[in-house]
PDB file of N, CA and C in Angstrom:
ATOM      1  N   UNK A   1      -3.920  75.859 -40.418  1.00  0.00           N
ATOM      2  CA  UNK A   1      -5.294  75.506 -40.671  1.00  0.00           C
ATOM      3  C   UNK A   1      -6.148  76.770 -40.568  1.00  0.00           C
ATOM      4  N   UNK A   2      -6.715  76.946 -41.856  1.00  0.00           N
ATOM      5  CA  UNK A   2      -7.777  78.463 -41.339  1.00  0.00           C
ATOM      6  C   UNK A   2      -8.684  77.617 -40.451  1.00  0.00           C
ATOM      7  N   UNK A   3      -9.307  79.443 -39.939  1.00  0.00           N
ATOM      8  CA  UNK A   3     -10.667  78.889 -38.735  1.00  0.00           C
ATOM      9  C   UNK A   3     -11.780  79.420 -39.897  1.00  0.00           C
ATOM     10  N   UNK A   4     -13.114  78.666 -39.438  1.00  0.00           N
ATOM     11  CA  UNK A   4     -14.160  78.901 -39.934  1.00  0.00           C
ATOM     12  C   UNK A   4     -15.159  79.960 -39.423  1.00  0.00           C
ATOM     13  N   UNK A   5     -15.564  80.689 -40.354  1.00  0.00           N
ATOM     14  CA  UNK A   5     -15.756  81.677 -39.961  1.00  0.00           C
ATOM     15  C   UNK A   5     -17.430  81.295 -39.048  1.00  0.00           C
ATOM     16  N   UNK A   6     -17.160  81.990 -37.329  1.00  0.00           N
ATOM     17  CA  UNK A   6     -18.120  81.476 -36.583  1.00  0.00           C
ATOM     18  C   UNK A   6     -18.887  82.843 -36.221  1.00  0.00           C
ATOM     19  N   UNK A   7     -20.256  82.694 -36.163  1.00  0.00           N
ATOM     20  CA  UNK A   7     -21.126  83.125 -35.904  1.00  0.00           C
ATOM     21  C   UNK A   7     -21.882  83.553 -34.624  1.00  0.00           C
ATOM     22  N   UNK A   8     -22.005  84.345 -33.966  1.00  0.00           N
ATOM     23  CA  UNK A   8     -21.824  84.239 -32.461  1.00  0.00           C
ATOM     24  C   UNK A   8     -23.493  83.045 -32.191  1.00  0.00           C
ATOM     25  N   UNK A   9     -23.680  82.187 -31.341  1.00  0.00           N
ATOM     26  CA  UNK A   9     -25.226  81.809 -30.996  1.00  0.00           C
ATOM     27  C   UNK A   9     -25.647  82.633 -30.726  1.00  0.00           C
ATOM     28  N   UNK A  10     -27.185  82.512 -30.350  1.00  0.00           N
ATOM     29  CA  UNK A  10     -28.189  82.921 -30.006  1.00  0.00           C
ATOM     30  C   UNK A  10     -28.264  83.950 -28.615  1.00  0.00           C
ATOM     31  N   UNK A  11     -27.743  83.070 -27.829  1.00  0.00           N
ATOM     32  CA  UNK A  11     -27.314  83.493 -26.334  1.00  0.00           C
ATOM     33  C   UNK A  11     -26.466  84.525 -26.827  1.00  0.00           C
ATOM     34  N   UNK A  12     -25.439  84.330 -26.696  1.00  0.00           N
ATOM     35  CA  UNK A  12     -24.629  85.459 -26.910  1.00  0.00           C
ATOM     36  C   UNK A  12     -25.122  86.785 -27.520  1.00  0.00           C
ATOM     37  N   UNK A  13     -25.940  86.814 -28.952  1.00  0.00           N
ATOM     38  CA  UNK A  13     -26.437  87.801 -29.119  1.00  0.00           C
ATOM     39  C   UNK A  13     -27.758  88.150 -28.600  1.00  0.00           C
ATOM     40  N   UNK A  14     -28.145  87.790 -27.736  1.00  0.00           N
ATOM     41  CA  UNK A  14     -29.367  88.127 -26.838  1.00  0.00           C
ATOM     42  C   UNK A  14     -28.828  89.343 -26.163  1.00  0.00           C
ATOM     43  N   UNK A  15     -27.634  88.513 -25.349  1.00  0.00           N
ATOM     44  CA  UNK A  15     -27.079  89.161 -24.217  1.00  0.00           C
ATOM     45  C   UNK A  15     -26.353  90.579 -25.066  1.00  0.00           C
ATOM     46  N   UNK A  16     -25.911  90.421 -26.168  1.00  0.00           N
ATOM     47  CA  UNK A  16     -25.115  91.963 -26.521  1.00  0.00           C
ATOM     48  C   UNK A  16     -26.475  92.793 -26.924  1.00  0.00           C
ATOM     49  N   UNK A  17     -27.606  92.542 -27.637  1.00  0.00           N
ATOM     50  CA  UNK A  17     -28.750  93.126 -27.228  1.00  0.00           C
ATOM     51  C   UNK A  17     -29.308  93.827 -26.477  1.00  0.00           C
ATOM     52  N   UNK A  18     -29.285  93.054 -25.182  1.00  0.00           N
ATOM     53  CA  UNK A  18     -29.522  93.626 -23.449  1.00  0.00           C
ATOM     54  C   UNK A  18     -28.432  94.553 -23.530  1.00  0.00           C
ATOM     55  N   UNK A  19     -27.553  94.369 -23.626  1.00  0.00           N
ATOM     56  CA  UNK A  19     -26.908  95.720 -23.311  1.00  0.00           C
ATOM     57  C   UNK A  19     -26.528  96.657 -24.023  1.00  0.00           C
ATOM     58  N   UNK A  20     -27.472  96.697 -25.126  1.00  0.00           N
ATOM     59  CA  UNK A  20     -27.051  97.974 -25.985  1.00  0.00           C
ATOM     60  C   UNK A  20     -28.667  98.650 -25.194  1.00  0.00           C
ATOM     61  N   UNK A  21     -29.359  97.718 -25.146  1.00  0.00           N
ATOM     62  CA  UNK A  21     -30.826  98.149 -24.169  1.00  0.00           C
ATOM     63  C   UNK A  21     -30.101  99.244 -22.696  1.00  0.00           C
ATOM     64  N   UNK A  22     -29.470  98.883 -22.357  1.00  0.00           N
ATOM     65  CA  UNK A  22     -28.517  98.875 -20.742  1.00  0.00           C
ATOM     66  C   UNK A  22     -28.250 100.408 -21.355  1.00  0.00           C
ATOM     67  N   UNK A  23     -27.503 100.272 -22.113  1.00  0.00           N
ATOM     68  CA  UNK A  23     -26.776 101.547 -23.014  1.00  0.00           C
ATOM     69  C   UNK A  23     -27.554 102.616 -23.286  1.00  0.00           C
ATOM     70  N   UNK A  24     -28.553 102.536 -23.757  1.00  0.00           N
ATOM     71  CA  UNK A  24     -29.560 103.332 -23.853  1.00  0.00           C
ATOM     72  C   UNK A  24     -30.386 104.107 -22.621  1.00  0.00           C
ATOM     73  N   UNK A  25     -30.357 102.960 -22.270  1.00  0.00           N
ATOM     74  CA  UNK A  25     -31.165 103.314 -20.569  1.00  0.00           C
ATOM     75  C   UNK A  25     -30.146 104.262 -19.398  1.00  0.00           C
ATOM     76  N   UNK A  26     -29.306 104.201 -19.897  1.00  0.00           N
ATOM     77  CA  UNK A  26     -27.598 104.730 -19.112  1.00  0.00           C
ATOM     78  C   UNK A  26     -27.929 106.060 -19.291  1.00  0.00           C
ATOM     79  N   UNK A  27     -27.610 106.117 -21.027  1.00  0.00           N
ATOM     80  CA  UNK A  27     -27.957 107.808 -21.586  1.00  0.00           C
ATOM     81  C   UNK A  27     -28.877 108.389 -21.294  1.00  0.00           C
ATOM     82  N   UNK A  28     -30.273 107.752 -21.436  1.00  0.00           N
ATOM     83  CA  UNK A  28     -32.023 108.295 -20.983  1.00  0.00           C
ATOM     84  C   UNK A  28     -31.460 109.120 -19.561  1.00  0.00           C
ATOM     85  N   UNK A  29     -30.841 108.000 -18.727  1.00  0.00           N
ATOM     86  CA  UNK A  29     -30.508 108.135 -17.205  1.00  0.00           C
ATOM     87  C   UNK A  29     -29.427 109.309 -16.744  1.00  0.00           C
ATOM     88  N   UNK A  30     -28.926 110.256 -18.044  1.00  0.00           N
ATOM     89  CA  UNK A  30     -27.902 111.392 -18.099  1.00  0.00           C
ATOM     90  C   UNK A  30     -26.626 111.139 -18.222  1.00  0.00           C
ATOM     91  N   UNK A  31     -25.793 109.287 -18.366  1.00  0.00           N
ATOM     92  CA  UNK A  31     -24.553 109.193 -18.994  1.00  0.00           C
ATOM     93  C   UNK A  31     -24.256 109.503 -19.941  1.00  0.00           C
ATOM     94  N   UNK A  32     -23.161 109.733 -20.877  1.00  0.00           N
ATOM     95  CA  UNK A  32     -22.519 110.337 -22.074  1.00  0.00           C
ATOM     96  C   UNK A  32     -22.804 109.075 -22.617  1.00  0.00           C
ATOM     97  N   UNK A  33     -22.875 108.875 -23.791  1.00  0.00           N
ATOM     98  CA  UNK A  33     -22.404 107.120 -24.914  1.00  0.00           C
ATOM     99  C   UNK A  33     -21.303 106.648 -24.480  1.00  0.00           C
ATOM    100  N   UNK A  34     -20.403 107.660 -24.542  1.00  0.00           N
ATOM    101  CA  UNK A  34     -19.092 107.104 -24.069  1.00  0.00           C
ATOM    102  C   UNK A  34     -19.229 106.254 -22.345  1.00  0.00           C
ATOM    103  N   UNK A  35     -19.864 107.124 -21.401  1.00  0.00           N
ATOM    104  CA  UNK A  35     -19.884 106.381 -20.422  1.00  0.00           C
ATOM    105  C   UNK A  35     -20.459 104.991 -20.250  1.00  0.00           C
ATOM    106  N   UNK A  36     -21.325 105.260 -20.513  1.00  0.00           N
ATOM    107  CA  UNK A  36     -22.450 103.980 -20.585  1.00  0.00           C
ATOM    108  C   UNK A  36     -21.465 103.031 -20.940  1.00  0.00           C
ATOM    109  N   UNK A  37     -20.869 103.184 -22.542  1.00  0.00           N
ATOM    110  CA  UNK A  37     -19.822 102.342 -22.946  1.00  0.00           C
ATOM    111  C   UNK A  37     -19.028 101.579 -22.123  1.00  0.00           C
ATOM    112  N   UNK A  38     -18.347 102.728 -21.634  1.00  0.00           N
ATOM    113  CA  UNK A  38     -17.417 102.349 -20.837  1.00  0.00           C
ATOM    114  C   UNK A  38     -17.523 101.481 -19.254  1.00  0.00           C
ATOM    115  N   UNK A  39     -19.036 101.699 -19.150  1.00  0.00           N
ATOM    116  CA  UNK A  39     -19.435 100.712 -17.937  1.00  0.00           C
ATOM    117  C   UNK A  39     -19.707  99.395 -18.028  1.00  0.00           C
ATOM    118  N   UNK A  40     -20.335  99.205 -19.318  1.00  0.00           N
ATOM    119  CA  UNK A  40     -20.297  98.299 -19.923  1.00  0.00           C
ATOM    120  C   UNK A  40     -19.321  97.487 -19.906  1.00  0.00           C
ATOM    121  N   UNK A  41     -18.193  97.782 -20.767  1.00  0.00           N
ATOM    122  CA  UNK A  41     -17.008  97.373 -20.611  1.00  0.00           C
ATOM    123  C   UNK A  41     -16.522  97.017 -19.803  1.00  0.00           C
ATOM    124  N   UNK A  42     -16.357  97.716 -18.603  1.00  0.00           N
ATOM    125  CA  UNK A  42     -16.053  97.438 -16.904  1.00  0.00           C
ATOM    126  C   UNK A  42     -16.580  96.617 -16.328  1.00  0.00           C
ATOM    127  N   UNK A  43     -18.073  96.309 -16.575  1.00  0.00           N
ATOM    128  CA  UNK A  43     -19.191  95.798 -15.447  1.00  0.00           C
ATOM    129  C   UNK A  43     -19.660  94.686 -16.538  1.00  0.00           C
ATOM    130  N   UNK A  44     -19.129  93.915 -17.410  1.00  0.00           N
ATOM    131  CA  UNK A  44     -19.692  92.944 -18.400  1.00  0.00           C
ATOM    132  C   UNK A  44     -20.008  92.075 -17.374  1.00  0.00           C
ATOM    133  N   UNK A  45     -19.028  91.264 -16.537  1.00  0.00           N
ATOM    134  CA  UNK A  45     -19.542  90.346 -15.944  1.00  0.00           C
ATOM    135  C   UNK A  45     -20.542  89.951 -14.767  1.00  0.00           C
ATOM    136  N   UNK A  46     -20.498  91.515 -14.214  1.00  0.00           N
ATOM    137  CA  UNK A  46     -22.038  91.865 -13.464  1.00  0.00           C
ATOM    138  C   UNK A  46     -23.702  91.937 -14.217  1.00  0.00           C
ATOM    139  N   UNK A  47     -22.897  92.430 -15.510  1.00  0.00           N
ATOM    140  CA  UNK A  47     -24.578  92.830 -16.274  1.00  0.00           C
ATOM    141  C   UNK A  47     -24.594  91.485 -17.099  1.00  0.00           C
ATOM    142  N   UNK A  48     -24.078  90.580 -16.992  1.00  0.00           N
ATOM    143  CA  UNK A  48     -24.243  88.865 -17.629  1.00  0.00           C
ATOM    144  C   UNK A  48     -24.943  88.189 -16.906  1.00  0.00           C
ATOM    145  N   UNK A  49     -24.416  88.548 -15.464  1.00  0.00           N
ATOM    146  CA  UNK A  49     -25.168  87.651 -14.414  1.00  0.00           C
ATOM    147  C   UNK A  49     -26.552  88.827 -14.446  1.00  0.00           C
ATOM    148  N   UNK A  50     -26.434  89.718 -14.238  1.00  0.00           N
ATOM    149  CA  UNK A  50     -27.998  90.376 -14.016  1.00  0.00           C
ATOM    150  C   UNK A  50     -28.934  90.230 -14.851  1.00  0.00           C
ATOM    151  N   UNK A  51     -28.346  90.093 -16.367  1.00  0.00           N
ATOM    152  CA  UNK A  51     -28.996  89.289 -17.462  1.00  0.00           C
ATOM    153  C   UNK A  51     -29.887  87.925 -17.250  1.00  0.00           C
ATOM    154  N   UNK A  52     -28.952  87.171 -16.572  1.00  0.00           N
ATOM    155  CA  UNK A  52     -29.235  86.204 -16.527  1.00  0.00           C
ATOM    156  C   UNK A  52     -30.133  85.446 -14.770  1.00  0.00           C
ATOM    157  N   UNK A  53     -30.091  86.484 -14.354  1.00  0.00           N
ATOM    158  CA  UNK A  53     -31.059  86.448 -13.058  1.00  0.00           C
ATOM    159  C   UNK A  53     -32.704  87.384 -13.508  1.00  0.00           C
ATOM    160  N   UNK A  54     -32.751  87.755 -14.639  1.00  0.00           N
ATOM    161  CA  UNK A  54     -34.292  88.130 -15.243  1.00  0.00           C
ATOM    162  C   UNK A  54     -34.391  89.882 -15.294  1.00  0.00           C
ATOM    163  N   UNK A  55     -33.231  90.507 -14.830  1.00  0.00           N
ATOM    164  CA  UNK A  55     -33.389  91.853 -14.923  1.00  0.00           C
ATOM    165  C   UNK A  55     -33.493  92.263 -16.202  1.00  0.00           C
ATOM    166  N   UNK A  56     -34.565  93.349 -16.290  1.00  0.00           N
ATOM    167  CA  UNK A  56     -34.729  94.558 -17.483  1.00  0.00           C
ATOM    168  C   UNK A  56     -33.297  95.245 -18.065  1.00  0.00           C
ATOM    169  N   UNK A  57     -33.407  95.322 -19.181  1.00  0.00           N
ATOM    170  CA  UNK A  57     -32.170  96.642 -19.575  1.00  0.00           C
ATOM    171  C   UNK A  57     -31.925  97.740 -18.088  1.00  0.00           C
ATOM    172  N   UNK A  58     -33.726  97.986 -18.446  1.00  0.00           N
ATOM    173  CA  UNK A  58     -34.307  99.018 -17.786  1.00  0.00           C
ATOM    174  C   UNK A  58     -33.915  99.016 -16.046  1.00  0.00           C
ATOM    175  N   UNK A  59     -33.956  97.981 -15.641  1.00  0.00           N
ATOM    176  CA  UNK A  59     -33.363  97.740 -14.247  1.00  0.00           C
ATOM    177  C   UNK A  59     -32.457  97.762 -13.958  1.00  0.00           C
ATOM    178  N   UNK A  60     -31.175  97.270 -14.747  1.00  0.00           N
ATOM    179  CA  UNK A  60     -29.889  97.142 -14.635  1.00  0.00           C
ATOM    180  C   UNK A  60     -29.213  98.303 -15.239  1.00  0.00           C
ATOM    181  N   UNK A  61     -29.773  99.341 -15.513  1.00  0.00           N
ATOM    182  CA  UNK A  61     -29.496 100.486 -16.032  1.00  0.00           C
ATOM    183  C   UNK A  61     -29.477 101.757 -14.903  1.00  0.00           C
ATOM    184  N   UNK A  62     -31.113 101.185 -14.008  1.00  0.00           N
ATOM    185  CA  UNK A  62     -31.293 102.244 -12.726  1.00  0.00           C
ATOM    186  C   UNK A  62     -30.528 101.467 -11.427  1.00  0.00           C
ATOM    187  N   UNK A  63     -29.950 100.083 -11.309  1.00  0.00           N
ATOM    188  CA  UNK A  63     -29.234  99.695 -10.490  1.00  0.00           C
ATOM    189  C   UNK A  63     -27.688 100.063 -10.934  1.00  0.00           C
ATOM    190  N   UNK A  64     -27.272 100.357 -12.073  1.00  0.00           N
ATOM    191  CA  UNK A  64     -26.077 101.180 -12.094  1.00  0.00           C
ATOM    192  C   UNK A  64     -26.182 103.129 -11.910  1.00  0.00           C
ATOM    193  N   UNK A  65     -27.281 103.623 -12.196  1.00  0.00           N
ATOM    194  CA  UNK A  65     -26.984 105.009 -11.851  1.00  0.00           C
ATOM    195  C   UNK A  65     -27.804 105.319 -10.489  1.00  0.00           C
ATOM    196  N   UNK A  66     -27.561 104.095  -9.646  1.00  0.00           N
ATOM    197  CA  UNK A  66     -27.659 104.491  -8.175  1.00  0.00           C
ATOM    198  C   UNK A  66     -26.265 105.341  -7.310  1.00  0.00           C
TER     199      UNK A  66
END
């Protein structure tokens, strides 16, 4: 059976949004792209919930380069 081709919701692309925001704010903050990336990657399920408790890109960006 093919699958149909799905579209991510709303939520979901909010949240990959925020963290290209996160991403940005990483680099401003003196990480490489690559790093930021890569924290990202590591720390998705911390920066979902921090997402989702009302934090800024901008906050969750200076609470990781503490």
């Amino acid at each position: 059976m093919a699958k149909k081709n799905q579209e991510p919701d709303e939520e979901i692309l909010a949240i990959i949004h925020w963290c290209i925001e996160v991403e940005t704010h990483l680099v401003k903050g003196g990480a490489t792209r690559e790093q930021a990336q890569e924290f990202i990657e590591e720390e998705i399920e911390l920066l979902t919930d921090q997402y989702y408790d009302g934090l800024s890109a901008e906050e969750a960006a200076k609470e990781a380069l503490k």
